[in-house]
PDB file of N, CA and C in Angstrom:
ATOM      1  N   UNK A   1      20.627  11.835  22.548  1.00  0.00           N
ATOM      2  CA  UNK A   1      19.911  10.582  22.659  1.00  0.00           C
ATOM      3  C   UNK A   1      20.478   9.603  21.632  1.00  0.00           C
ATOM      4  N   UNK A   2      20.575   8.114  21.862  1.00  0.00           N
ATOM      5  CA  UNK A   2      21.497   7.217  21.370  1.00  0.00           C
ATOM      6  C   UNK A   2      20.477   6.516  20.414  1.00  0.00           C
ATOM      7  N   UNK A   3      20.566   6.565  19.221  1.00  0.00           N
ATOM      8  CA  UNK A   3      18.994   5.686  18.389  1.00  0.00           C
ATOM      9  C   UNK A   3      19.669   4.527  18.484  1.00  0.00           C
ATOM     10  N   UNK A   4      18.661   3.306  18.499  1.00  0.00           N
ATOM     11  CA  UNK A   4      18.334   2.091  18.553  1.00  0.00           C
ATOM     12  C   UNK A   4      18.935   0.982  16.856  1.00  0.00           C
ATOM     13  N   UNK A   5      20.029   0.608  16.958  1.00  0.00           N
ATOM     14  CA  UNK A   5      20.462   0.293  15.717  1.00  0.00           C
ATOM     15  C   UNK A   5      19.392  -0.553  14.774  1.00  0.00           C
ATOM     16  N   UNK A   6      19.116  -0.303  13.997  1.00  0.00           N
ATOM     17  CA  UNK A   6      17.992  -1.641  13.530  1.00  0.00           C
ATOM     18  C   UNK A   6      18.929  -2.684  12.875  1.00  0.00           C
ATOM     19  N   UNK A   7      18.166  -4.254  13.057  1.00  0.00           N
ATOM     20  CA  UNK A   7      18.455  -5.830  12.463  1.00  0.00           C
ATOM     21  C   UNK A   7      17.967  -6.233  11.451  1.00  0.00           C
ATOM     22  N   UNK A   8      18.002  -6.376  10.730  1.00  0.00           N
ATOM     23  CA  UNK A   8      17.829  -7.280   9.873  1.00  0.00           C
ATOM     24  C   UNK A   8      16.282  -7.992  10.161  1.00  0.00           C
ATOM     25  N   UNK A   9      16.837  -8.791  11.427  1.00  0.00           N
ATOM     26  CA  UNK A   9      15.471  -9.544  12.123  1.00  0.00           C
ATOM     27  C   UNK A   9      14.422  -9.219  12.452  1.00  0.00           C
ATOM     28  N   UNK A  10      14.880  -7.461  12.609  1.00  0.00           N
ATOM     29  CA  UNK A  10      14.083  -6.958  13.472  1.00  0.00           C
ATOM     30  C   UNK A  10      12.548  -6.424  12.260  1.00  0.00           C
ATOM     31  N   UNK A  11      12.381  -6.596  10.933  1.00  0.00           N
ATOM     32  CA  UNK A  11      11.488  -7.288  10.260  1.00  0.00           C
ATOM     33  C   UNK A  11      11.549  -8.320   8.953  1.00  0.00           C
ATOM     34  N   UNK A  12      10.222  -8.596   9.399  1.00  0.00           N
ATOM     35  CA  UNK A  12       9.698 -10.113   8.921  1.00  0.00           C
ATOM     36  C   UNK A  12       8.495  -9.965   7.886  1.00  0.00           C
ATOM     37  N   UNK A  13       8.136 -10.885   6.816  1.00  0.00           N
ATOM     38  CA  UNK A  13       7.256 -11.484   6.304  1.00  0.00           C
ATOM     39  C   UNK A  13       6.716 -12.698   6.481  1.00  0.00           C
ATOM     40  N   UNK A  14       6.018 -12.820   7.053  1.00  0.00           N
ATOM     41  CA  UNK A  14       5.161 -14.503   6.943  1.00  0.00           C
ATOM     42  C   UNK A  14       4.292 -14.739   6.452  1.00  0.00           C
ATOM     43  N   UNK A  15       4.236 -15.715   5.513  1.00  0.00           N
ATOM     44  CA  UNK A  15       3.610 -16.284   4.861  1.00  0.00           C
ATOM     45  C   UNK A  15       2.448 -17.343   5.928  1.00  0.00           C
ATOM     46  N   UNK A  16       1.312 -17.009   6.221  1.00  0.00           N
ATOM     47  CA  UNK A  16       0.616 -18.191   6.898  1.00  0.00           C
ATOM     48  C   UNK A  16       0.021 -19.126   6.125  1.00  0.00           C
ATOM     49  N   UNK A  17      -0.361 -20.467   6.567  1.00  0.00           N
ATOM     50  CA  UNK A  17      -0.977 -21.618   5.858  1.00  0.00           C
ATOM     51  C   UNK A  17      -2.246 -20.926   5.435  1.00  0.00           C
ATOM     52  N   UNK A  18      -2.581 -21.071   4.037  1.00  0.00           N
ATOM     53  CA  UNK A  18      -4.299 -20.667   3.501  1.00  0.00           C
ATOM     54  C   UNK A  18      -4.570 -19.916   3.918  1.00  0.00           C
ATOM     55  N   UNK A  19      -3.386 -18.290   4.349  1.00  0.00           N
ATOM     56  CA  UNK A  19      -4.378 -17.256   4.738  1.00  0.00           C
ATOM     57  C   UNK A  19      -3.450 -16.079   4.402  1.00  0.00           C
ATOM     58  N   UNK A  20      -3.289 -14.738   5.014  1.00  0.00           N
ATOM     59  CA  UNK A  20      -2.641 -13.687   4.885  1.00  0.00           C
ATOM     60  C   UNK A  20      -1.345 -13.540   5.144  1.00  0.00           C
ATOM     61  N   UNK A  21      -0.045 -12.871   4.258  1.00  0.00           N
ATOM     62  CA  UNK A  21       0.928 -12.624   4.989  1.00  0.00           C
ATOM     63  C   UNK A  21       0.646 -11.559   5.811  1.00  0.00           C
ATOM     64  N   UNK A  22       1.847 -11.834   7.387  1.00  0.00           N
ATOM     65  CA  UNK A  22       1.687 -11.253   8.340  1.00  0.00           C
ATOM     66  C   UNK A  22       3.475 -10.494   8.582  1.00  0.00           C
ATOM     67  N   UNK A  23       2.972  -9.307   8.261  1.00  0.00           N
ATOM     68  CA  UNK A  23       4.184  -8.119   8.426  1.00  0.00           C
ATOM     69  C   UNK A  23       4.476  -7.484   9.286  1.00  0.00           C
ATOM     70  N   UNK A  24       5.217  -7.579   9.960  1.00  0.00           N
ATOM     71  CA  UNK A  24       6.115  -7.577  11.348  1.00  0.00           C
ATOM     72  C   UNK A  24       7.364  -6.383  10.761  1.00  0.00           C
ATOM     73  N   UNK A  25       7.234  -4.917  11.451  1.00  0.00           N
ATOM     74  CA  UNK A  25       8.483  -4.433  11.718  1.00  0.00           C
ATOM     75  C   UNK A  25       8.235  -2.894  11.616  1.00  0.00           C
ATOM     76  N   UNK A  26       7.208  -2.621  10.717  1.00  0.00           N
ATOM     77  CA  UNK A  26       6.721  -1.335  10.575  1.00  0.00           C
ATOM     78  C   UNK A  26       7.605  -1.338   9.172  1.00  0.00           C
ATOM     79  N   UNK A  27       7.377  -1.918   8.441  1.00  0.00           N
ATOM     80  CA  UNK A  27       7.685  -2.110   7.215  1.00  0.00           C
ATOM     81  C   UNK A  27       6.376  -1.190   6.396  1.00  0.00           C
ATOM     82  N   UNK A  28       6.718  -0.013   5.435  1.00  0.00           N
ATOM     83  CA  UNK A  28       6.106   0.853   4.567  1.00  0.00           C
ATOM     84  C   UNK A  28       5.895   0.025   3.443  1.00  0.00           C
ATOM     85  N   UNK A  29       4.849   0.671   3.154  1.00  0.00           N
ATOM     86  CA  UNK A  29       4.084   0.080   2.172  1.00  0.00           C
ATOM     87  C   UNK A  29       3.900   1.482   0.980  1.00  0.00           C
ATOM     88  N   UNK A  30       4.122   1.262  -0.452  1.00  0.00           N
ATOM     89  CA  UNK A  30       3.965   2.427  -1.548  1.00  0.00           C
ATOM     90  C   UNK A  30       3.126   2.128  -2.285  1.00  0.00           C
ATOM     91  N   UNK A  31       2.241   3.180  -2.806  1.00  0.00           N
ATOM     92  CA  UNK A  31       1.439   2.507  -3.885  1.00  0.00           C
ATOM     93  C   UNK A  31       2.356   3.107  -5.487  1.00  0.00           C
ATOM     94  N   UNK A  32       2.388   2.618  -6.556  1.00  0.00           N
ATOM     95  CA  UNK A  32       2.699   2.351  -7.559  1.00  0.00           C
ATOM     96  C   UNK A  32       2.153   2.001  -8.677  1.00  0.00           C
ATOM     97  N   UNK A  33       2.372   2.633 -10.068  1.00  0.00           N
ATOM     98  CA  UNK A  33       1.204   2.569 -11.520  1.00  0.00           C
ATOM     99  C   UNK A  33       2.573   2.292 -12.547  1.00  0.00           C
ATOM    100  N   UNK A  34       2.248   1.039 -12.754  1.00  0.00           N
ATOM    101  CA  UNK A  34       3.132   0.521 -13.883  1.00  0.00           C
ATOM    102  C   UNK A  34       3.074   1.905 -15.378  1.00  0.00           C
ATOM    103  N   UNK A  35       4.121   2.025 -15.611  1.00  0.00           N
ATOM    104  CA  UNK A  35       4.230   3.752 -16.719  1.00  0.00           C
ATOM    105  C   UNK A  35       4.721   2.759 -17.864  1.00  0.00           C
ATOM    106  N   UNK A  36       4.756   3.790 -19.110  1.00  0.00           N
ATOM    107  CA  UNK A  36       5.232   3.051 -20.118  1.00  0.00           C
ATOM    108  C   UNK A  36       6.923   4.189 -20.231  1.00  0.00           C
ATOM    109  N   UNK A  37       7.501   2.977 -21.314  1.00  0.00           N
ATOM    110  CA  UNK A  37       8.888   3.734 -21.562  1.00  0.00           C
ATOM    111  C   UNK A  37       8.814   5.031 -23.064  1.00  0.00           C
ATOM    112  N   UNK A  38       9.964   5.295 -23.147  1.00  0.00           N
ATOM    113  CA  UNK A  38       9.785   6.132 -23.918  1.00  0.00           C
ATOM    114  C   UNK A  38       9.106   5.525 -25.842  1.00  0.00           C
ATOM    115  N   UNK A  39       9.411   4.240 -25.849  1.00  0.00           N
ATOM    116  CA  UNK A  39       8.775   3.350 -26.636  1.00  0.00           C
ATOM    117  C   UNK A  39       7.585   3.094 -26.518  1.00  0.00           C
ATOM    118  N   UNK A  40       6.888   3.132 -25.495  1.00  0.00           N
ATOM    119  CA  UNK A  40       5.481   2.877 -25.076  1.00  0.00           C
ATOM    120  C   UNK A  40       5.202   1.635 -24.855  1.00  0.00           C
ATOM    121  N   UNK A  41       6.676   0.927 -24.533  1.00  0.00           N
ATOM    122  CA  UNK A  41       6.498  -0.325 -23.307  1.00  0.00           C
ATOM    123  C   UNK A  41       6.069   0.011 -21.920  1.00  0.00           C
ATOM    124  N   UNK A  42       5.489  -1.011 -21.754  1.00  0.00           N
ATOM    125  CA  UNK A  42       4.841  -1.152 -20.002  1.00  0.00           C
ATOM    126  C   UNK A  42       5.818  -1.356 -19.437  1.00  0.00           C
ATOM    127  N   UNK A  43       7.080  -0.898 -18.793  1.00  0.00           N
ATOM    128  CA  UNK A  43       8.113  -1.510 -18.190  1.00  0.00           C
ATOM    129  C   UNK A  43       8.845  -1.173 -16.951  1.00  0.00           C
ATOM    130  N   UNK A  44       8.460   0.173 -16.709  1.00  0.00           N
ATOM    131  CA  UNK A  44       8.708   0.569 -15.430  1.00  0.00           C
ATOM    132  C   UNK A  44       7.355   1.145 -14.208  1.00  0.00           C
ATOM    133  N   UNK A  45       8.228   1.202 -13.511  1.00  0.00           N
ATOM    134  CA  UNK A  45       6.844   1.441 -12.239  1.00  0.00           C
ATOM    135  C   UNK A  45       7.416   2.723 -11.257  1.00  0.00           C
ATOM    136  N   UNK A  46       5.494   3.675 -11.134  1.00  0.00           N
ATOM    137  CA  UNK A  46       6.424   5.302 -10.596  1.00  0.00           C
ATOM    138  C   UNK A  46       5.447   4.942  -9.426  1.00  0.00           C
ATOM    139  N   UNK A  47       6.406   5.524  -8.480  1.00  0.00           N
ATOM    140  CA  UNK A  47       5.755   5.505  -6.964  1.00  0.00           C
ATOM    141  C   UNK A  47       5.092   6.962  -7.009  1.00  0.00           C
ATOM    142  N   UNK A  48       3.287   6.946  -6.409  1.00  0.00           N
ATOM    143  CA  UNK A  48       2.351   7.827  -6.765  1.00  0.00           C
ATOM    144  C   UNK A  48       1.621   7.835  -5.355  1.00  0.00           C
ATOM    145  N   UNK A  49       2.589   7.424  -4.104  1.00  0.00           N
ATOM    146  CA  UNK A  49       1.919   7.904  -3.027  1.00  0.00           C
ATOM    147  C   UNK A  49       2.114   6.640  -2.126  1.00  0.00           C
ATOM    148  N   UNK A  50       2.147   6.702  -1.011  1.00  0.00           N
ATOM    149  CA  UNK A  50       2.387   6.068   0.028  1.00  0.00           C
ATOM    150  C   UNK A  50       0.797   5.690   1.128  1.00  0.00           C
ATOM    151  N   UNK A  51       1.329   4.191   1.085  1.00  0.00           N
ATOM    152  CA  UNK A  51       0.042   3.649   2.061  1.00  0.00           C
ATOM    153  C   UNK A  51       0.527   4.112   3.961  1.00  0.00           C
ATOM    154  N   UNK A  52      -0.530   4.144   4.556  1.00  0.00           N
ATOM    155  CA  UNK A  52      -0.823   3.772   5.867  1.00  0.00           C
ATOM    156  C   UNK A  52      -0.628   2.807   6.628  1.00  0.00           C
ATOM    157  N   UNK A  53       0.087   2.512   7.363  1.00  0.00           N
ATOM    158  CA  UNK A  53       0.336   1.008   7.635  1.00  0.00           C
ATOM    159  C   UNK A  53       0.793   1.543   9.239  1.00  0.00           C
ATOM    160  N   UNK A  54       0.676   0.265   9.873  1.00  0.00           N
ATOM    161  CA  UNK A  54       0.950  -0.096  11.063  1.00  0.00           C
ATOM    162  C   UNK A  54       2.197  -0.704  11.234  1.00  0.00           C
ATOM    163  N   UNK A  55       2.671  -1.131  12.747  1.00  0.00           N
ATOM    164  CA  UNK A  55       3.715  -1.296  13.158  1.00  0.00           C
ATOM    165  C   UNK A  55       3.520  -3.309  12.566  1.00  0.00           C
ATOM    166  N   UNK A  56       2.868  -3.911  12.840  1.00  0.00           N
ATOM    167  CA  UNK A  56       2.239  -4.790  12.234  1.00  0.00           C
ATOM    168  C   UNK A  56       0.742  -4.839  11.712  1.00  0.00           C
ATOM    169  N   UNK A  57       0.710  -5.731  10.346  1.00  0.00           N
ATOM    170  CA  UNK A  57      -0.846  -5.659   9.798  1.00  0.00           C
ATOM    171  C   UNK A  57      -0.491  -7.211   9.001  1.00  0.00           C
ATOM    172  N   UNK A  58      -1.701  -7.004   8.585  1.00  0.00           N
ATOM    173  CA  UNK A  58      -2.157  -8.249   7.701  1.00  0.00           C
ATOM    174  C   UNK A  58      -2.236  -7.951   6.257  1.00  0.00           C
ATOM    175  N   UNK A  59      -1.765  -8.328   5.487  1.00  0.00           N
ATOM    176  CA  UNK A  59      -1.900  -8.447   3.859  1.00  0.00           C
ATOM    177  C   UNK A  59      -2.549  -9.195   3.078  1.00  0.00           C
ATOM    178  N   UNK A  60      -3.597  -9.087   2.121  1.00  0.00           N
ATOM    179  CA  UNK A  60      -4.326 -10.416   1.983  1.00  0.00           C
ATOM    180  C   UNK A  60      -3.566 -11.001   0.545  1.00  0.00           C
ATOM    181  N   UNK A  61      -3.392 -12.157   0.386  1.00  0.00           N
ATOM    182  CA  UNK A  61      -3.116 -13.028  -0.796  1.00  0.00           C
ATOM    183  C   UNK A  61      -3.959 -13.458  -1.906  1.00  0.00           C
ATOM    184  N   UNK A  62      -5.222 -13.257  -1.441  1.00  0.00           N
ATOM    185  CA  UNK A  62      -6.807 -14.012  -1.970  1.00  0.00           C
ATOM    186  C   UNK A  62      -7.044 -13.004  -3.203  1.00  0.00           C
ATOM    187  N   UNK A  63      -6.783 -11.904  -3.201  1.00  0.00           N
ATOM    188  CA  UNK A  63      -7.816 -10.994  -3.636  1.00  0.00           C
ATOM    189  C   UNK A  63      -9.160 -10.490  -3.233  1.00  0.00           C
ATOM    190  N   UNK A  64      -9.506 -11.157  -2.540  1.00  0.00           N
ATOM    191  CA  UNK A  64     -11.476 -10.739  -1.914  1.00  0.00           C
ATOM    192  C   UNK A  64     -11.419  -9.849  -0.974  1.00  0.00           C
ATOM    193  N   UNK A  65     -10.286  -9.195  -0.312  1.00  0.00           N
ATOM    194  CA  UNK A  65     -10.673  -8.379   0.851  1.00  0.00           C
ATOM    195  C   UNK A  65     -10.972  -7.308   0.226  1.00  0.00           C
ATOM    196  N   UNK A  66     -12.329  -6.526   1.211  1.00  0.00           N
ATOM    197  CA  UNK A  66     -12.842  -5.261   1.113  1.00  0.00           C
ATOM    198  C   UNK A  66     -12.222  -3.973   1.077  1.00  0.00           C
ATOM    199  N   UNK A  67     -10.716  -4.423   2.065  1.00  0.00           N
ATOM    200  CA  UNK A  67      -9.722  -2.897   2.241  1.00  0.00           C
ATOM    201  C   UNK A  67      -8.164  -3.295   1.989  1.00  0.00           C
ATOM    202  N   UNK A  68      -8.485  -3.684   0.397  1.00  0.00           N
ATOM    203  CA  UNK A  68      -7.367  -4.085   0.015  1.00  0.00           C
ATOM    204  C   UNK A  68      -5.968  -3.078   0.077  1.00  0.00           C
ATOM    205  N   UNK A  69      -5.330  -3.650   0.026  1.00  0.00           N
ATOM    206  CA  UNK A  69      -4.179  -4.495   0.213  1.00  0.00           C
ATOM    207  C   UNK A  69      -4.353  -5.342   1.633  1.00  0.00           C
ATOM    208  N   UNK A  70      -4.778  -4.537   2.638  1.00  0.00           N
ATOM    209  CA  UNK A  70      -5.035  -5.016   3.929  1.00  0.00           C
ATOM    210  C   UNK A  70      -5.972  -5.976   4.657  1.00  0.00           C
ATOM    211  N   UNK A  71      -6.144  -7.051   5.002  1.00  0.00           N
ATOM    212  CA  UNK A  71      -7.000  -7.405   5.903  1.00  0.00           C
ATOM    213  C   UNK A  71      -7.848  -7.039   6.727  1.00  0.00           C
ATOM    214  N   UNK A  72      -7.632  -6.158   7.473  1.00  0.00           N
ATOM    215  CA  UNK A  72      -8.001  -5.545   8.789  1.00  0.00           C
ATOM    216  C   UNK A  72      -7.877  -3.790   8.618  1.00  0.00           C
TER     217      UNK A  72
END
């Protein structure tokens, strides 16, 4: 079976007027906890698990949504 090359185009971020970006492509989403360095600077960030996401979703910008990161 021949896989489907992926584009570039083929995902997107949009930014909408006064409301949520809208993510187009099945673009993964990680969650992440800023760590300190061996100095005990805040300076790097460890990936601590992976979100759920859809082929498209909504992201909110506001801060107020109930099921954050997500809109919906």
């Amino acid at each position: 079976m021949e896989q489907k090359k992926i584009k570039k185009k083929d995902f997107r971020i949009k930014v909408t007027k006064n409301g949520p970006y809208l993510v187009l492509g099945n673009i993964a989403l990680a969650k992440e906890k800023i760590v300190p360095d061996p100095e005990g600077y805040l300076l790097a960030w460890k990936k601590i698990g992976d979100l759920a996401h859809e082929k498209e979703y909504l992201l909110c910008r506001c801060g107020q949504t109930k099921n954050a990161p997500f809109l919906r």
